[in-house]
Every structure is written in structure tokens, then in C-alpha cells.
PDB file of N, CA and C in Angstrom:
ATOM      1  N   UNK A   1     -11.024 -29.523 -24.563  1.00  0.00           N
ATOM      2  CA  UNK A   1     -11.570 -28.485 -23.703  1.00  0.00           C
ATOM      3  C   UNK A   1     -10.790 -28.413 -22.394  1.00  0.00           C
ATOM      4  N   UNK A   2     -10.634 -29.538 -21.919  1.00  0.00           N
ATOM      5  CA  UNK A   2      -9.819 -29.627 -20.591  1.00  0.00           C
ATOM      6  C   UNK A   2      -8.379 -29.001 -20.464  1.00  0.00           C
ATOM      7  N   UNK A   3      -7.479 -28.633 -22.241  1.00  0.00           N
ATOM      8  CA  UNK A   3      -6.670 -28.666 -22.114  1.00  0.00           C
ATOM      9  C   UNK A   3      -6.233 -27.081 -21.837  1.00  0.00           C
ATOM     10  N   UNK A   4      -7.741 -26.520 -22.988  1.00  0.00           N
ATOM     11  CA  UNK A   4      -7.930 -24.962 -22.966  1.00  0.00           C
ATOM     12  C   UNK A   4      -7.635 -24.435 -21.853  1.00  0.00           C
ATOM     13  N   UNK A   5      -8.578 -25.159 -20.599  1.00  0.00           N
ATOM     14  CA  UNK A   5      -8.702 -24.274 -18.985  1.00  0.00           C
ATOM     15  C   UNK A   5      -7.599 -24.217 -18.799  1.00  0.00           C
ATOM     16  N   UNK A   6      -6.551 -25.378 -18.707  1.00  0.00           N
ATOM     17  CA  UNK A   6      -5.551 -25.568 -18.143  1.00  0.00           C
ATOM     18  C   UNK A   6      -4.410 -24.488 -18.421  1.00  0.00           C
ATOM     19  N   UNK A   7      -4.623 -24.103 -19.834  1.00  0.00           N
ATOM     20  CA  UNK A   7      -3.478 -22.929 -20.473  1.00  0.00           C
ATOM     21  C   UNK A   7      -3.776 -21.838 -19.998  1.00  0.00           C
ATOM     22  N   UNK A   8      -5.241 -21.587 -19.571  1.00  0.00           N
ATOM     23  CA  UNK A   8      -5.717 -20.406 -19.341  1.00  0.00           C
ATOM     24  C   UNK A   8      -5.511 -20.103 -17.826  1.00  0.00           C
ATOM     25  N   UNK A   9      -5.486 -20.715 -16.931  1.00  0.00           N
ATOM     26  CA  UNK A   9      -5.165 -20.936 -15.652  1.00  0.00           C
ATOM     27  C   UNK A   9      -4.124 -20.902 -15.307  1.00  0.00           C
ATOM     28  N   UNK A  10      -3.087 -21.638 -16.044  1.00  0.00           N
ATOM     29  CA  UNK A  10      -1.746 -21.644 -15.728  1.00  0.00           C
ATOM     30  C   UNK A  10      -1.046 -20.417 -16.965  1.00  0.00           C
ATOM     31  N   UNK A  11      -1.520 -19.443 -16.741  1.00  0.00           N
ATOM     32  CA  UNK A  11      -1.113 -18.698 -17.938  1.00  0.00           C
ATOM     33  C   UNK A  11      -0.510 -17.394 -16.874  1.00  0.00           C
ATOM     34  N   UNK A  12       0.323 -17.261 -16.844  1.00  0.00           N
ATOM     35  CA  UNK A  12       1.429 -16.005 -16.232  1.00  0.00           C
ATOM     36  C   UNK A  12       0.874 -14.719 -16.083  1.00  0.00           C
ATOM     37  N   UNK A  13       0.384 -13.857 -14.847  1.00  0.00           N
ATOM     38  CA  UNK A  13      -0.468 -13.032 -14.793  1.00  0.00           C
ATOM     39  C   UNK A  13       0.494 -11.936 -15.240  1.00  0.00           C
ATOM     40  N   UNK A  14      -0.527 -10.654 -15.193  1.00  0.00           N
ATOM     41  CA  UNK A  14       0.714  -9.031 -15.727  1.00  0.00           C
ATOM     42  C   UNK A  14       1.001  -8.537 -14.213  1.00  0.00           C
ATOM     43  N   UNK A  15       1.910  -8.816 -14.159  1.00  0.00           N
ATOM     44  CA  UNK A  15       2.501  -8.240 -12.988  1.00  0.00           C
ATOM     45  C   UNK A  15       3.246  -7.133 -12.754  1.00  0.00           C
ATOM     46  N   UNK A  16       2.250  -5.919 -13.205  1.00  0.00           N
ATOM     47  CA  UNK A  16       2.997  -4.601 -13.090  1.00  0.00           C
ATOM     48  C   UNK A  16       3.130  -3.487 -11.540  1.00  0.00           C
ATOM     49  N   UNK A  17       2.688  -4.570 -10.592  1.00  0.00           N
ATOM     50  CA  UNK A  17       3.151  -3.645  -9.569  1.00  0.00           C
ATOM     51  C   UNK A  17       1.897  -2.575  -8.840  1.00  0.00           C
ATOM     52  N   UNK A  18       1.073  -2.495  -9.920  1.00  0.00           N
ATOM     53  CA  UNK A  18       0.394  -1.581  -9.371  1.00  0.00           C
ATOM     54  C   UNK A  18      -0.919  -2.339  -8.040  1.00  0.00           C
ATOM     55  N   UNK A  19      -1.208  -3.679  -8.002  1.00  0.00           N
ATOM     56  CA  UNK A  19      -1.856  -4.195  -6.933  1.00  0.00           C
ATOM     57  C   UNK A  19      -1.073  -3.752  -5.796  1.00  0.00           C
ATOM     58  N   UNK A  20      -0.108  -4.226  -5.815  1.00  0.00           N
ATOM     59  CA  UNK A  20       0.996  -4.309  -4.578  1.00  0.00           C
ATOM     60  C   UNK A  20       1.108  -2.631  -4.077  1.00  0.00           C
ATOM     61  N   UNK A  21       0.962  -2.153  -4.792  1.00  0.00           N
ATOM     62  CA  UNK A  21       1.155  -0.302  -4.382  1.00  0.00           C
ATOM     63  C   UNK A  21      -0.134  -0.092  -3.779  1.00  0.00           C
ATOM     64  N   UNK A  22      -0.939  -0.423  -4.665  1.00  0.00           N
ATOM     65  CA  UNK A  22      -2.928  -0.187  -4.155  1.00  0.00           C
ATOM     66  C   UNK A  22      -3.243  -1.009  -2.887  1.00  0.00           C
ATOM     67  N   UNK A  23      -2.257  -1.992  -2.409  1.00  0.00           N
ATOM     68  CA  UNK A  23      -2.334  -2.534  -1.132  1.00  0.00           C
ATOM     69  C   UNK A  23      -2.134  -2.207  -0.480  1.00  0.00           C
ATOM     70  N   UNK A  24      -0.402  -1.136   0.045  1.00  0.00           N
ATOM     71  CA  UNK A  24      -0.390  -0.861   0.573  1.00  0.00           C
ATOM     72  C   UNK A  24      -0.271   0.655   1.114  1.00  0.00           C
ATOM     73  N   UNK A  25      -0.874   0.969   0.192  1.00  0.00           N
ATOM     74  CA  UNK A  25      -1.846   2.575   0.335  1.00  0.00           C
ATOM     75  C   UNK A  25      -2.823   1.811   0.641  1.00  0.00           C
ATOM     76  N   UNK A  26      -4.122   1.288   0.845  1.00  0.00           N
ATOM     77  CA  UNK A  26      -5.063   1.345   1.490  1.00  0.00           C
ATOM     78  C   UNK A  26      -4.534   0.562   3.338  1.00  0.00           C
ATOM     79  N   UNK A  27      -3.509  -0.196   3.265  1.00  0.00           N
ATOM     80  CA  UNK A  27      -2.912  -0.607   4.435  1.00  0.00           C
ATOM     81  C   UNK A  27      -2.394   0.658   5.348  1.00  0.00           C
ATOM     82  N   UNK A  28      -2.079   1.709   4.608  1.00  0.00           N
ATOM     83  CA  UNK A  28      -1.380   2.567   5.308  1.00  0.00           C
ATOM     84  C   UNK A  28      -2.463   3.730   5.852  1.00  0.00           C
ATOM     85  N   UNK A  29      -3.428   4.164   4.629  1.00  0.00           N
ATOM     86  CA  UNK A  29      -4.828   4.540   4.944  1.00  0.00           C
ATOM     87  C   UNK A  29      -5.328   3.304   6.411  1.00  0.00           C
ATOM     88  N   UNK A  30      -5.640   2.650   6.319  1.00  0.00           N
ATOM     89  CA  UNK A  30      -6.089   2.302   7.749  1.00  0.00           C
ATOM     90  C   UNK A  30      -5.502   1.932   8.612  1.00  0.00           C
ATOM     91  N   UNK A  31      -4.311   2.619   8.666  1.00  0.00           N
ATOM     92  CA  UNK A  31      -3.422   2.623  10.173  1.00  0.00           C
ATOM     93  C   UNK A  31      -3.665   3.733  10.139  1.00  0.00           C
ATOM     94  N   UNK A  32      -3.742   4.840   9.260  1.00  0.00           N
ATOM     95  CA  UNK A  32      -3.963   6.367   9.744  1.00  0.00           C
ATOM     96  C   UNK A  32      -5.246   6.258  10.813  1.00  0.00           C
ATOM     97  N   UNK A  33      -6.563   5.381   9.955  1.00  0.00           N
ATOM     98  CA  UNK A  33      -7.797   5.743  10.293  1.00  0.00           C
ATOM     99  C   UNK A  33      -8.238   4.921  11.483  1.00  0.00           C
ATOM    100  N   UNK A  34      -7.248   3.925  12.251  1.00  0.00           N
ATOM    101  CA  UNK A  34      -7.226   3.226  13.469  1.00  0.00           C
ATOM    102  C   UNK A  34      -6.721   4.461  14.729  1.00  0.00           C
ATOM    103  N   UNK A  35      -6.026   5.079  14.140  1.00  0.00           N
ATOM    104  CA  UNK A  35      -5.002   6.003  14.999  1.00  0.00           C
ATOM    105  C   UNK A  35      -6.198   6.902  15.403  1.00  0.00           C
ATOM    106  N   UNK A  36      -7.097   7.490  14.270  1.00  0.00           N
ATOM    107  CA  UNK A  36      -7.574   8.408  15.115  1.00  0.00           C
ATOM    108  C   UNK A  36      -8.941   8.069  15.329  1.00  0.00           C
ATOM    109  N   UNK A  37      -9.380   6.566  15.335  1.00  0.00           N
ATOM    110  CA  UNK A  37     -10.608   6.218  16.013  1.00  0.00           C
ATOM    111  C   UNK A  37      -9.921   6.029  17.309  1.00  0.00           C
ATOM    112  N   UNK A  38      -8.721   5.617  17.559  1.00  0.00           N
ATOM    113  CA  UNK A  38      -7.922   5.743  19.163  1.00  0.00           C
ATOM    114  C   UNK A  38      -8.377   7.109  19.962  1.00  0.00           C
ATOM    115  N   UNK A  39      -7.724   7.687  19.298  1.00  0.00           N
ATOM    116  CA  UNK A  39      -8.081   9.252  19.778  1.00  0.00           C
ATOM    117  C   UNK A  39      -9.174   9.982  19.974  1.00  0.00           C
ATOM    118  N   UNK A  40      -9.961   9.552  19.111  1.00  0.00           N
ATOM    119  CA  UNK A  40     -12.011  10.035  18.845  1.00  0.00           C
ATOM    120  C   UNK A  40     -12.192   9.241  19.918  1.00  0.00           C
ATOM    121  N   UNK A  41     -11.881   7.880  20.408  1.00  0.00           N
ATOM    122  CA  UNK A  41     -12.732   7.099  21.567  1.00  0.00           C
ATOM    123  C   UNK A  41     -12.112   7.198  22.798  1.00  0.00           C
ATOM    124  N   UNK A  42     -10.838   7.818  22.963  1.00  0.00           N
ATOM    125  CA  UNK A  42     -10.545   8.193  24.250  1.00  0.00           C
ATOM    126  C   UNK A  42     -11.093   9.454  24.400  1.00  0.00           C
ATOM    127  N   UNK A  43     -11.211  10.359  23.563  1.00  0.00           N
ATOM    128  CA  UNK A  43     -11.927  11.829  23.858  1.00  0.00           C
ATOM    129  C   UNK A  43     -12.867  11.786  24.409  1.00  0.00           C
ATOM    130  N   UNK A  44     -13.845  10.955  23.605  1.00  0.00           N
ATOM    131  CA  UNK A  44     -15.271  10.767  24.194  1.00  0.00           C
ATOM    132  C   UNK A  44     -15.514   9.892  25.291  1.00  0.00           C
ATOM    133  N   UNK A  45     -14.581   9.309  25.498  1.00  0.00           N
ATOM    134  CA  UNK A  45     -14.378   8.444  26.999  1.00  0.00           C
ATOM    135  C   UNK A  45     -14.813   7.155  26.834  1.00  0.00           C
ATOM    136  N   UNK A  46     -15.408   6.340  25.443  1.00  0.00           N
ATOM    137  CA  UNK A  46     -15.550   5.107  25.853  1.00  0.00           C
ATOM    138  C   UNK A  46     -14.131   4.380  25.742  1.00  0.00           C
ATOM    139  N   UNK A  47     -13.077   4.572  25.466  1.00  0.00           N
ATOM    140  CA  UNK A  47     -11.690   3.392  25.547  1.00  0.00           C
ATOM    141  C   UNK A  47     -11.615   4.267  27.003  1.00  0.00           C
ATOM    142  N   UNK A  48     -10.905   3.101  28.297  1.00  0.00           N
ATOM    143  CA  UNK A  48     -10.334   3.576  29.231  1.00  0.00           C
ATOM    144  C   UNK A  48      -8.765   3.751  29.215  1.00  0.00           C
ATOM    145  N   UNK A  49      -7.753   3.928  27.922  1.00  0.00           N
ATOM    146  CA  UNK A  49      -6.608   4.054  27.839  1.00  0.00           C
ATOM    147  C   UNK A  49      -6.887   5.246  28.190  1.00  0.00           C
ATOM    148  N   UNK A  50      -5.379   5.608  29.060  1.00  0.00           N
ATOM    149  CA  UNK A  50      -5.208   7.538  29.359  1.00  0.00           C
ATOM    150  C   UNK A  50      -5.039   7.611  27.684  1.00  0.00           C
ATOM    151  N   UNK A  51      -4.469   9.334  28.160  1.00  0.00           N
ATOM    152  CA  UNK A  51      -5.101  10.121  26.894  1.00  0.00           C
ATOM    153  C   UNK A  51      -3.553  10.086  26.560  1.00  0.00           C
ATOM    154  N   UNK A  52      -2.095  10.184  27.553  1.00  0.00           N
ATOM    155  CA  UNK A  52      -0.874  10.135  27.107  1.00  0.00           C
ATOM    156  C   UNK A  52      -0.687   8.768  25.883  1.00  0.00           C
ATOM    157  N   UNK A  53      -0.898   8.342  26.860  1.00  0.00           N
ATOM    158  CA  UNK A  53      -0.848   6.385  25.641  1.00  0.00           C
ATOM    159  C   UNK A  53      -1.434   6.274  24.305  1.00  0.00           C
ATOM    160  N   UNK A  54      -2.503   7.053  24.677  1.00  0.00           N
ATOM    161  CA  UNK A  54      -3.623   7.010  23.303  1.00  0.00           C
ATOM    162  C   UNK A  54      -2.730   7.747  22.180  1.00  0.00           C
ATOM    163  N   UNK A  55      -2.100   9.076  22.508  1.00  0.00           N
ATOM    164  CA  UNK A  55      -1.571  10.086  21.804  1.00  0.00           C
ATOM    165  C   UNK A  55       0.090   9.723  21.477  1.00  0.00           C
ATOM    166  N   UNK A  56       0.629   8.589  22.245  1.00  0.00           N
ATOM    167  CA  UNK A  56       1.856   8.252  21.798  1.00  0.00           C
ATOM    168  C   UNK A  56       1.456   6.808  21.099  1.00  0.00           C
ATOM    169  N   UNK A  57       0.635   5.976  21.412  1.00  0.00           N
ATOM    170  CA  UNK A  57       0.220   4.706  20.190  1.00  0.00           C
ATOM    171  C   UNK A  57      -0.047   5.292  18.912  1.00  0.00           C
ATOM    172  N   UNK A  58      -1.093   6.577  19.299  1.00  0.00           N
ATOM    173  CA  UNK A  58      -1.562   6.435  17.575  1.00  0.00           C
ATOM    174  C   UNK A  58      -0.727   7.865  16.855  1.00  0.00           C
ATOM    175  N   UNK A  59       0.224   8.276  17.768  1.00  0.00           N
ATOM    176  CA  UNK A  59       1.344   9.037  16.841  1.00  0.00           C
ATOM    177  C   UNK A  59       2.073   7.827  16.091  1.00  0.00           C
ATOM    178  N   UNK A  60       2.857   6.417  16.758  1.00  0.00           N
ATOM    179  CA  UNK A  60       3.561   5.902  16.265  1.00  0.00           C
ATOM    180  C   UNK A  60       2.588   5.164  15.186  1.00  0.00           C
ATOM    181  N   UNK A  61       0.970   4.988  15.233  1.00  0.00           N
ATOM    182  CA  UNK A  61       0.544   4.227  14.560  1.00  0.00           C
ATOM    183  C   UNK A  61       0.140   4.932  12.862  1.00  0.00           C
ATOM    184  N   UNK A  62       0.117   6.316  13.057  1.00  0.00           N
ATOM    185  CA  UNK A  62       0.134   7.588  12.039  1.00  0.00           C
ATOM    186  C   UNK A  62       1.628   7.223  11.043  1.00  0.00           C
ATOM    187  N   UNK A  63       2.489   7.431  11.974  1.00  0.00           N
ATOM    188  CA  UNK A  63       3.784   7.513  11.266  1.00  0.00           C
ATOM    189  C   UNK A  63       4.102   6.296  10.689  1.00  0.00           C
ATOM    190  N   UNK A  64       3.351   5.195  11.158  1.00  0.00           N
ATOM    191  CA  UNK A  64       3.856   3.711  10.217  1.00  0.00           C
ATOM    192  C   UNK A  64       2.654   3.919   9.061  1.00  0.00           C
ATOM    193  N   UNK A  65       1.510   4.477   9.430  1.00  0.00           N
ATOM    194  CA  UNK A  65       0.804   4.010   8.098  1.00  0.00           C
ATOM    195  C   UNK A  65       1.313   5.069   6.981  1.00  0.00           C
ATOM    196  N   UNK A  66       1.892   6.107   7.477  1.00  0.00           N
ATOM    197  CA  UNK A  66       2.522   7.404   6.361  1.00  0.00           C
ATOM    198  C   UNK A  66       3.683   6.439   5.811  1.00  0.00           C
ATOM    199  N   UNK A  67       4.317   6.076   6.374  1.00  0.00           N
ATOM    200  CA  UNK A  67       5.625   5.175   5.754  1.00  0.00           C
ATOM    201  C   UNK A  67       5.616   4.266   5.011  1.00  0.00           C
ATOM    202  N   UNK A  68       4.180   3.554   5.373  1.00  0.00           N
ATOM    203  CA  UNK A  68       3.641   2.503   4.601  1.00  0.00           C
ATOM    204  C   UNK A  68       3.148   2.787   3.269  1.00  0.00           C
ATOM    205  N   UNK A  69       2.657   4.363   3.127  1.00  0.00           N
ATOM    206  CA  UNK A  69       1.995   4.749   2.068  1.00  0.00           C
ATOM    207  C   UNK A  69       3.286   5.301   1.343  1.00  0.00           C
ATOM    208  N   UNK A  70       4.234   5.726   1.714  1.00  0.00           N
ATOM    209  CA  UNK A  70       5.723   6.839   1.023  1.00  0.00           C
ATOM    210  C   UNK A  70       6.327   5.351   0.421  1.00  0.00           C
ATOM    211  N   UNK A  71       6.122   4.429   1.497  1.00  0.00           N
ATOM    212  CA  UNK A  71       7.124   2.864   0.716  1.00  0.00           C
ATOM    213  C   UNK A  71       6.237   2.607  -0.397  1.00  0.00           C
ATOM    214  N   UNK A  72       4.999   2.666  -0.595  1.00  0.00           N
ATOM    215  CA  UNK A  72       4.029   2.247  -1.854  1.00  0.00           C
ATOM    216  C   UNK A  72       4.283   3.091  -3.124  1.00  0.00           C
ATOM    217  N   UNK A  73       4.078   4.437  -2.614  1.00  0.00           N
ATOM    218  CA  UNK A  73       4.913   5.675  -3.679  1.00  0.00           C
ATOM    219  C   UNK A  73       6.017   5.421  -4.132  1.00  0.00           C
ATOM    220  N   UNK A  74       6.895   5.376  -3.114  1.00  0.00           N
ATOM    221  CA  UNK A  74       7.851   5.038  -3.880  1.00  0.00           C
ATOM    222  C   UNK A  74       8.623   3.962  -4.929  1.00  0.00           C
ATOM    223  N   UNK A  75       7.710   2.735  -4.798  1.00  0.00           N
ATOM    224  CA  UNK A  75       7.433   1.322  -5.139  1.00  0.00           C
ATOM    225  C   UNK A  75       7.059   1.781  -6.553  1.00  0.00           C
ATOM    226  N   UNK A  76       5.837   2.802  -6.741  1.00  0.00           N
ATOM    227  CA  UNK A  76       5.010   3.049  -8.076  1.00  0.00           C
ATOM    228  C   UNK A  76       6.460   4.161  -8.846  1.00  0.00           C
ATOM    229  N   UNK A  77       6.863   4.766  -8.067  1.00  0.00           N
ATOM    230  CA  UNK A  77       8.043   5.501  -9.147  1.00  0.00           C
ATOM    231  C   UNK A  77       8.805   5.003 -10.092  1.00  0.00           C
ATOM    232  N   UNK A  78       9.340   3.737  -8.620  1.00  0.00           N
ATOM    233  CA  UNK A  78      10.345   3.219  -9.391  1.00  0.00           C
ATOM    234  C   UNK A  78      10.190   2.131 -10.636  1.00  0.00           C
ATOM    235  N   UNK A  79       8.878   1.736 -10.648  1.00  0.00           N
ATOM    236  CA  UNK A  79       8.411   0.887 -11.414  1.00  0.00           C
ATOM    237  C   UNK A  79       8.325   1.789 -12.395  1.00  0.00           C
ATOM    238  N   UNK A  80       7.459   2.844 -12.434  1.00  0.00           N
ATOM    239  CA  UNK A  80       7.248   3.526 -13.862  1.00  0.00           C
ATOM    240  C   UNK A  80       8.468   4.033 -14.417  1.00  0.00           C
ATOM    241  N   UNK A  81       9.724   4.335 -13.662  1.00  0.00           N
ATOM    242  CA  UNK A  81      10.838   4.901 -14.096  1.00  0.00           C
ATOM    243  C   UNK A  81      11.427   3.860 -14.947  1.00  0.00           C
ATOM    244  N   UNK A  82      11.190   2.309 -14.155  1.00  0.00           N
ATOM    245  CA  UNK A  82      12.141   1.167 -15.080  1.00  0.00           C
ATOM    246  C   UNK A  82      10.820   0.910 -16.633  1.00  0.00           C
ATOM    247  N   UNK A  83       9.728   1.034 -16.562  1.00  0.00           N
ATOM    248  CA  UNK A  83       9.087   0.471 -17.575  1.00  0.00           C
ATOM    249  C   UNK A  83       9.341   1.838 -18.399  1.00  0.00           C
ATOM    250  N   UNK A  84       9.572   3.428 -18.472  1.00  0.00           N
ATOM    251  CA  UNK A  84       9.869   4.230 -19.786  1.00  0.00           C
ATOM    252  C   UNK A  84      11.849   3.806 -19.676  1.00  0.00           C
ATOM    253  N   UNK A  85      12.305   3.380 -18.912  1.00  0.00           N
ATOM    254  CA  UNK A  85      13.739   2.834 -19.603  1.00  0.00           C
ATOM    255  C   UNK A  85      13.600   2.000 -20.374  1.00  0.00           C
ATOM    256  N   UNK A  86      12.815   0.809 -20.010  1.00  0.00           N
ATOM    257  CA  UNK A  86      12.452  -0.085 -21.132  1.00  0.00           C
ATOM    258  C   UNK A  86      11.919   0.380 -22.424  1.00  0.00           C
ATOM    259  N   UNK A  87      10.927   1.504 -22.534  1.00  0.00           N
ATOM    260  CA  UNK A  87      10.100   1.332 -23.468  1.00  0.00           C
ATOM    261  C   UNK A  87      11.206   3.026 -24.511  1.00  0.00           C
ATOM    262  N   UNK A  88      12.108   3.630 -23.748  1.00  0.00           N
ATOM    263  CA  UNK A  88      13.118   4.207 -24.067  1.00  0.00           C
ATOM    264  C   UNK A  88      14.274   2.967 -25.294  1.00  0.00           C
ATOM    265  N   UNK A  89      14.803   2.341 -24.359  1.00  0.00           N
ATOM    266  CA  UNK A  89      15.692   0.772 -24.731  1.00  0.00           C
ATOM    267  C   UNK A  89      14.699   0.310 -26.200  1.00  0.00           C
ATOM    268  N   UNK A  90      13.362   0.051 -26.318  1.00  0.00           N
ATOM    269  CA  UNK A  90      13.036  -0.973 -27.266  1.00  0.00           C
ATOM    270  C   UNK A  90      12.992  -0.215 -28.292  1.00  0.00           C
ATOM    271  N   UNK A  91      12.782   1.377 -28.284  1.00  0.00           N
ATOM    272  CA  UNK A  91      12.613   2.394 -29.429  1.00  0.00           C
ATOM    273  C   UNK A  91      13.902   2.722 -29.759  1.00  0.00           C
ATOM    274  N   UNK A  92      14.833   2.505 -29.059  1.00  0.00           N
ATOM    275  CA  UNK A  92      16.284   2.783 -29.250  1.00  0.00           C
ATOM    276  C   UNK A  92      16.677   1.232 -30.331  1.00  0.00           C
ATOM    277  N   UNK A  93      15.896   0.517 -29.993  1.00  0.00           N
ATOM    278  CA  UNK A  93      16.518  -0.768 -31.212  1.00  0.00           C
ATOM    279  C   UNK A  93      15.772  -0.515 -32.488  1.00  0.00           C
ATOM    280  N   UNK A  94      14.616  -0.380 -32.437  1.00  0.00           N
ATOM    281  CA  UNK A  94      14.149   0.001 -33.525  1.00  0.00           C
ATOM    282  C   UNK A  94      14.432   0.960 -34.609  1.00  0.00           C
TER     283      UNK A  94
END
């Protein structure tokens, strides 16, 4: 029994990429959604940052979480592009 867990535990996960994409799309989703609780709480006046600072932090903080989400996209392309080369390649031997 002890030896079962052990195979099952130490057994090589599927590592297709798609966690790592779903990470950082929701990483990039909440740099969008930090940016404009910046902006919603200087409007309404409880942050005392001016309103210039507020609007140049959470522009730059917009544009990293968009980049963050285009690097995840693009992460999921290229993965699906190499797994139909592969699955192109194995029907080609057959």
C-alpha cells in the first residue's frame, strides 16, 4: 500500500500550460481592477493621492496588467500551435 501512494504522488503531472495562462490572466485582470479602484477612490476623495498621480500610476498599472494578459495569450497560442504540430507529426507517421 505504501508503495501505491508513493507512485501516485511522485507520478509526473500534465503539464499543458493552460494553469500558467489562467494565472496570469487573472494576475493581469487584477492589476486592471487595482488601477481603477485607484481612480474610483481618488474621485470620491477617500485616497489623498492628487488626481495627476492617481491617473499616471494606474495608466502604467492598466498597461502592465494588459501586457500581462497579451503575454498569457500569447503563451496559450503558442502552445496550441506546437501541440496540432505534434498531433500533425504523429498522423504523419502513421
Amino acid at each position: 500500500m505504501d508503495k501505491e501512494k508513493k507512485s501516485i504522488f511522485n507520478a509526473p503531472l500534465n503539464m499543458d500550460g493552460s494553469t500558467r495562462v489562467t494565472l496570469l490572466v487573472v494576475v493581469g485582470g487584477y492589476l486592471i481592477y487595482m488601477a481603477y479602484q485607484m481612480v474610483r477612490d481618488t474621485l470620491s476623495g477617500v485616497s489623498s493621492m492628487g488626481l495627476t498621480t492617481t491617473l499616471i500610476l494606474a495608466g502604467l498599472m492598466a498597461l502592465a496588467g494588459i501586457a500581462v494578459i497579451g503575454y498569457g495569450v500569447c503563451l496559450w497560442s503558442f502552445s496550441r500551435k506546437k501541440k496540432d504540430e505534434q498531433k500533425s507529426e504523429e498522423t504523419d507517421e502513421e
